[in-house]
N, C-alpha and C. Protein backbone atom coordinates (compact mmCIF):
# COMPACT_ATOMS: atom_id res chain seq x y z
N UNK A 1 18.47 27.87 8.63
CA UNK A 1 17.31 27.00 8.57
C UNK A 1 17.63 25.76 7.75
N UNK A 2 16.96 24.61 8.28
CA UNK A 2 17.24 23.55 7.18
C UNK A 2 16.48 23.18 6.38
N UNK A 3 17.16 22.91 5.16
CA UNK A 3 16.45 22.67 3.61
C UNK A 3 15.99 21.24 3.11
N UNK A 4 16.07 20.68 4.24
CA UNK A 4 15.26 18.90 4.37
C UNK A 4 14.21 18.97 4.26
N UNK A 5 13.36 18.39 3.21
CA UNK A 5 11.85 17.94 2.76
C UNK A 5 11.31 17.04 4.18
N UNK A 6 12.03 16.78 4.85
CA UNK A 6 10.99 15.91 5.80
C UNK A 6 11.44 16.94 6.85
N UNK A 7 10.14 17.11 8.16
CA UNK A 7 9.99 17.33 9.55
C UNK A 7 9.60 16.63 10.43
N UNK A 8 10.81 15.19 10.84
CA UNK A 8 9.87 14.74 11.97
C UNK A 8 9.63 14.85 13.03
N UNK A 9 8.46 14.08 13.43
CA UNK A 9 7.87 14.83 14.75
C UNK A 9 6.80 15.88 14.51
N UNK A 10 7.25 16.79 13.06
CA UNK A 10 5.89 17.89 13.32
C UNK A 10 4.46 17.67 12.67
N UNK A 11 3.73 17.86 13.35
CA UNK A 11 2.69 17.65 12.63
C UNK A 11 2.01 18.71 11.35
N UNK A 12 1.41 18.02 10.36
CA UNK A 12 1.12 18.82 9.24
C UNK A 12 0.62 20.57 9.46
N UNK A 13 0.00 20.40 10.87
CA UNK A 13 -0.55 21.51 11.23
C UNK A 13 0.87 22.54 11.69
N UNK A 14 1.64 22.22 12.18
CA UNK A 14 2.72 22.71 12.68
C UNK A 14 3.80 23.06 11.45
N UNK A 15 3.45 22.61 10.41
CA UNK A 15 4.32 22.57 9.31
C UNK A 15 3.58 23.71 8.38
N UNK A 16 2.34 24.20 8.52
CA UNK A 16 1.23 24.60 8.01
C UNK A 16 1.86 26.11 8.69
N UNK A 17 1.52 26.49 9.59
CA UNK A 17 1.95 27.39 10.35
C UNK A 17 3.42 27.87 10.46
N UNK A 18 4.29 27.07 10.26
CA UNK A 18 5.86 27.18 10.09
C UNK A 18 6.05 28.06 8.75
N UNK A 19 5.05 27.48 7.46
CA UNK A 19 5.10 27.79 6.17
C UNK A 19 4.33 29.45 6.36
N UNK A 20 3.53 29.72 6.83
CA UNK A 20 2.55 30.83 6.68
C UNK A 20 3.56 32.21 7.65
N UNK A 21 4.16 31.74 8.66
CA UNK A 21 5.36 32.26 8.84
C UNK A 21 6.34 33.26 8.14
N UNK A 22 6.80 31.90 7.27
CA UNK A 22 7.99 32.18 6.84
C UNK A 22 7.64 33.33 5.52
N UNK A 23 5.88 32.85 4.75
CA UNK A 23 5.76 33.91 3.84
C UNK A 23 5.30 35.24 4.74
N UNK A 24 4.95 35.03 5.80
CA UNK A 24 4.92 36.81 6.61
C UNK A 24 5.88 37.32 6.23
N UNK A 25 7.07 36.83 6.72
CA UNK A 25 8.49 37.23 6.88
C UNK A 25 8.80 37.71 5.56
N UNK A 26 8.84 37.04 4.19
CA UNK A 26 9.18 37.37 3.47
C UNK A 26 8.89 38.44 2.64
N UNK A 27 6.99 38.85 2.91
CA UNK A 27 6.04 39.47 2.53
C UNK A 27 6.78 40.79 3.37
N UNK A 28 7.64 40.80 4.58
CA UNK A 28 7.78 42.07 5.14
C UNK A 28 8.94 42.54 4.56
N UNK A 29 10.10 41.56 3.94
CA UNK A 29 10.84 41.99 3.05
C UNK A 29 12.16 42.87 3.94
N UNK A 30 12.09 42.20 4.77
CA UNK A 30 13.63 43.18 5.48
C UNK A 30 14.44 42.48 5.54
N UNK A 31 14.61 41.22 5.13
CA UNK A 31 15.96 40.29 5.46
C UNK A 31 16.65 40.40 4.33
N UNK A 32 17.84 40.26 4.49
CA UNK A 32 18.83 40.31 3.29
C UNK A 32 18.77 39.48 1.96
N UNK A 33 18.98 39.70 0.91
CA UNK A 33 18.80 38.52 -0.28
C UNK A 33 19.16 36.87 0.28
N UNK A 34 20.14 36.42 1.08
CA UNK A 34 20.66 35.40 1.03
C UNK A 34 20.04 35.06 2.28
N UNK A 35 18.89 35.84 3.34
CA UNK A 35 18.13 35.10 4.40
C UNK A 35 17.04 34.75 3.58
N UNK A 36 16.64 36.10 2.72
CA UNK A 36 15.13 35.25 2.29
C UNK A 36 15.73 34.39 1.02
N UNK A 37 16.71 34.03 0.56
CA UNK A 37 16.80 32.61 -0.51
C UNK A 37 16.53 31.43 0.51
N UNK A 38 17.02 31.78 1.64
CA UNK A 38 16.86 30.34 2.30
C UNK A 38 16.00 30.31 2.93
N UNK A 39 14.77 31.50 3.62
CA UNK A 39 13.52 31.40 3.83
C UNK A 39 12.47 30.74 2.81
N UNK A 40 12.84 31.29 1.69
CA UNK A 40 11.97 30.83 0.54
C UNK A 40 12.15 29.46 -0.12
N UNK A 41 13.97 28.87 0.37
CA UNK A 41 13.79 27.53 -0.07
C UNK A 41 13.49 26.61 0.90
N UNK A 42 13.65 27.35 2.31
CA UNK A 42 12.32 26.42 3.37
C UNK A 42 11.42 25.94 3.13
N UNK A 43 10.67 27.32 2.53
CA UNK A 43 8.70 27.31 2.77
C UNK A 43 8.71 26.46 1.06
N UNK A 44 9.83 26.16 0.41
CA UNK A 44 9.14 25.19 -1.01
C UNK A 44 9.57 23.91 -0.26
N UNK A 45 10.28 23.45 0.40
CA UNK A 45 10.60 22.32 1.01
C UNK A 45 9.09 22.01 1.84
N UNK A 46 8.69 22.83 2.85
CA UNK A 46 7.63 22.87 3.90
C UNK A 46 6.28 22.64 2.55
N UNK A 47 6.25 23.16 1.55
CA UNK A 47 5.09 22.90 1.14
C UNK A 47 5.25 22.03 0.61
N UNK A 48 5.96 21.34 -0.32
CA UNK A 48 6.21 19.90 -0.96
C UNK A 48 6.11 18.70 0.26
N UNK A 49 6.28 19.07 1.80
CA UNK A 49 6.18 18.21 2.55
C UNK A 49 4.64 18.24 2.77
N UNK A 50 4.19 19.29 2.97
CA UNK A 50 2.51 19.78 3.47
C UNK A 50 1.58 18.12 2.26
N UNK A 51 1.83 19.10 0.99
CA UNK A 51 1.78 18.64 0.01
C UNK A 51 1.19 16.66 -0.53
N UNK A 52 2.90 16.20 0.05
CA UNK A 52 2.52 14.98 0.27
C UNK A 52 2.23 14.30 1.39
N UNK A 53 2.36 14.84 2.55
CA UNK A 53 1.59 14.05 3.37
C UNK A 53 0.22 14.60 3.56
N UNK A 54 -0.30 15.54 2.88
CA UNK A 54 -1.82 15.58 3.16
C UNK A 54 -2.42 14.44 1.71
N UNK A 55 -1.44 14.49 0.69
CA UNK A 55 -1.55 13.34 -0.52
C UNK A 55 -1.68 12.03 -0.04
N UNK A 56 -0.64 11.42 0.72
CA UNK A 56 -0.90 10.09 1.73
C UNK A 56 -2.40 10.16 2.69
N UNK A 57 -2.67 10.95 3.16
CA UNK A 57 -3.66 10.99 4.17
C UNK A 57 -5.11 10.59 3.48
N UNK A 58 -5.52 11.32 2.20
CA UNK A 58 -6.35 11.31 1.12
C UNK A 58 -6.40 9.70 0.79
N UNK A 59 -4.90 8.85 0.58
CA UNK A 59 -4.74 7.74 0.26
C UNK A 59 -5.74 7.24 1.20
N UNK A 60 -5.00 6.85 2.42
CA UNK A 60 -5.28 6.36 3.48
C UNK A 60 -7.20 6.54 3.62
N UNK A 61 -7.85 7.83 3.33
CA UNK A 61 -9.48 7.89 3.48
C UNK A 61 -9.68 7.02 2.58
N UNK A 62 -9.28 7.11 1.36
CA UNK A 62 -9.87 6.60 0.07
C UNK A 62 -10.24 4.97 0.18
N UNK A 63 -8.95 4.65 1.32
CA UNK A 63 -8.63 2.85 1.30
C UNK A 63 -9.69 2.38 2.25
N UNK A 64 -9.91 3.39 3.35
CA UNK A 64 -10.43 2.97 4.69
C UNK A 64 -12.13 3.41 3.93
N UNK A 65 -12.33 3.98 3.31
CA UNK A 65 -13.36 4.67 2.86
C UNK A 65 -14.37 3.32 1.78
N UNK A 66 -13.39 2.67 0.68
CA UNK A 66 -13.52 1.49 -0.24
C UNK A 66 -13.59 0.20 0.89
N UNK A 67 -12.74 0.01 1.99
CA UNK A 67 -12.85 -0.71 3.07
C UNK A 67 -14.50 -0.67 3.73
N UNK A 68 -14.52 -0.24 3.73
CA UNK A 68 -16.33 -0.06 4.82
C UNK A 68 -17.10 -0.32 4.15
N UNK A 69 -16.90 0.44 2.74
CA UNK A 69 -18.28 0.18 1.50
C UNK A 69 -18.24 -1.30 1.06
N UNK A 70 -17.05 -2.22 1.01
CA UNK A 70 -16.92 -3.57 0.76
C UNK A 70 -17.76 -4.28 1.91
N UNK A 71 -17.38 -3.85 3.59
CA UNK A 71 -17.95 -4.46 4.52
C UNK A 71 -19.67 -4.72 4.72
N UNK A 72 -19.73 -3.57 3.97
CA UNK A 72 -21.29 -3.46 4.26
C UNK A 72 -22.08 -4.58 3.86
């Protein structure tokens, strides 16, 4: 699996589900020490990505949000 903080192409929701996954998997506990180190340093990669792009998105309401209330 790869240990890159970014997924492009997937969407947060898809990254959401990738993560909830990978803690099934780990929660079932049959993979060897050195599958789940790198399952588990997936799903901290996948959530630090979750993370900040739902952080950007928040940006983005906040701006468009201060935007409208100025227009009015």
């Amino acid at each position: 699996m790869a240990d890159t903080n970014e997924s492009p192409g997937k969407t947060i929701e898809a990254e959401i589900e990738e993560l909830q996954k990978i803690v099934a998997q780990l929660e079932e506990n049959k993979d060897k020490l050195e599958e789940s180190l790198a399952l588990y340093e997936r799903g901290v990669a996948l959530s630090q990505n979750i993370k900040k792009r739902i952080t950007e998105v928040e940006t983005k309401v906040e701006i468009l949000s201060k935007r409208s209330r100025q227009s009015e």
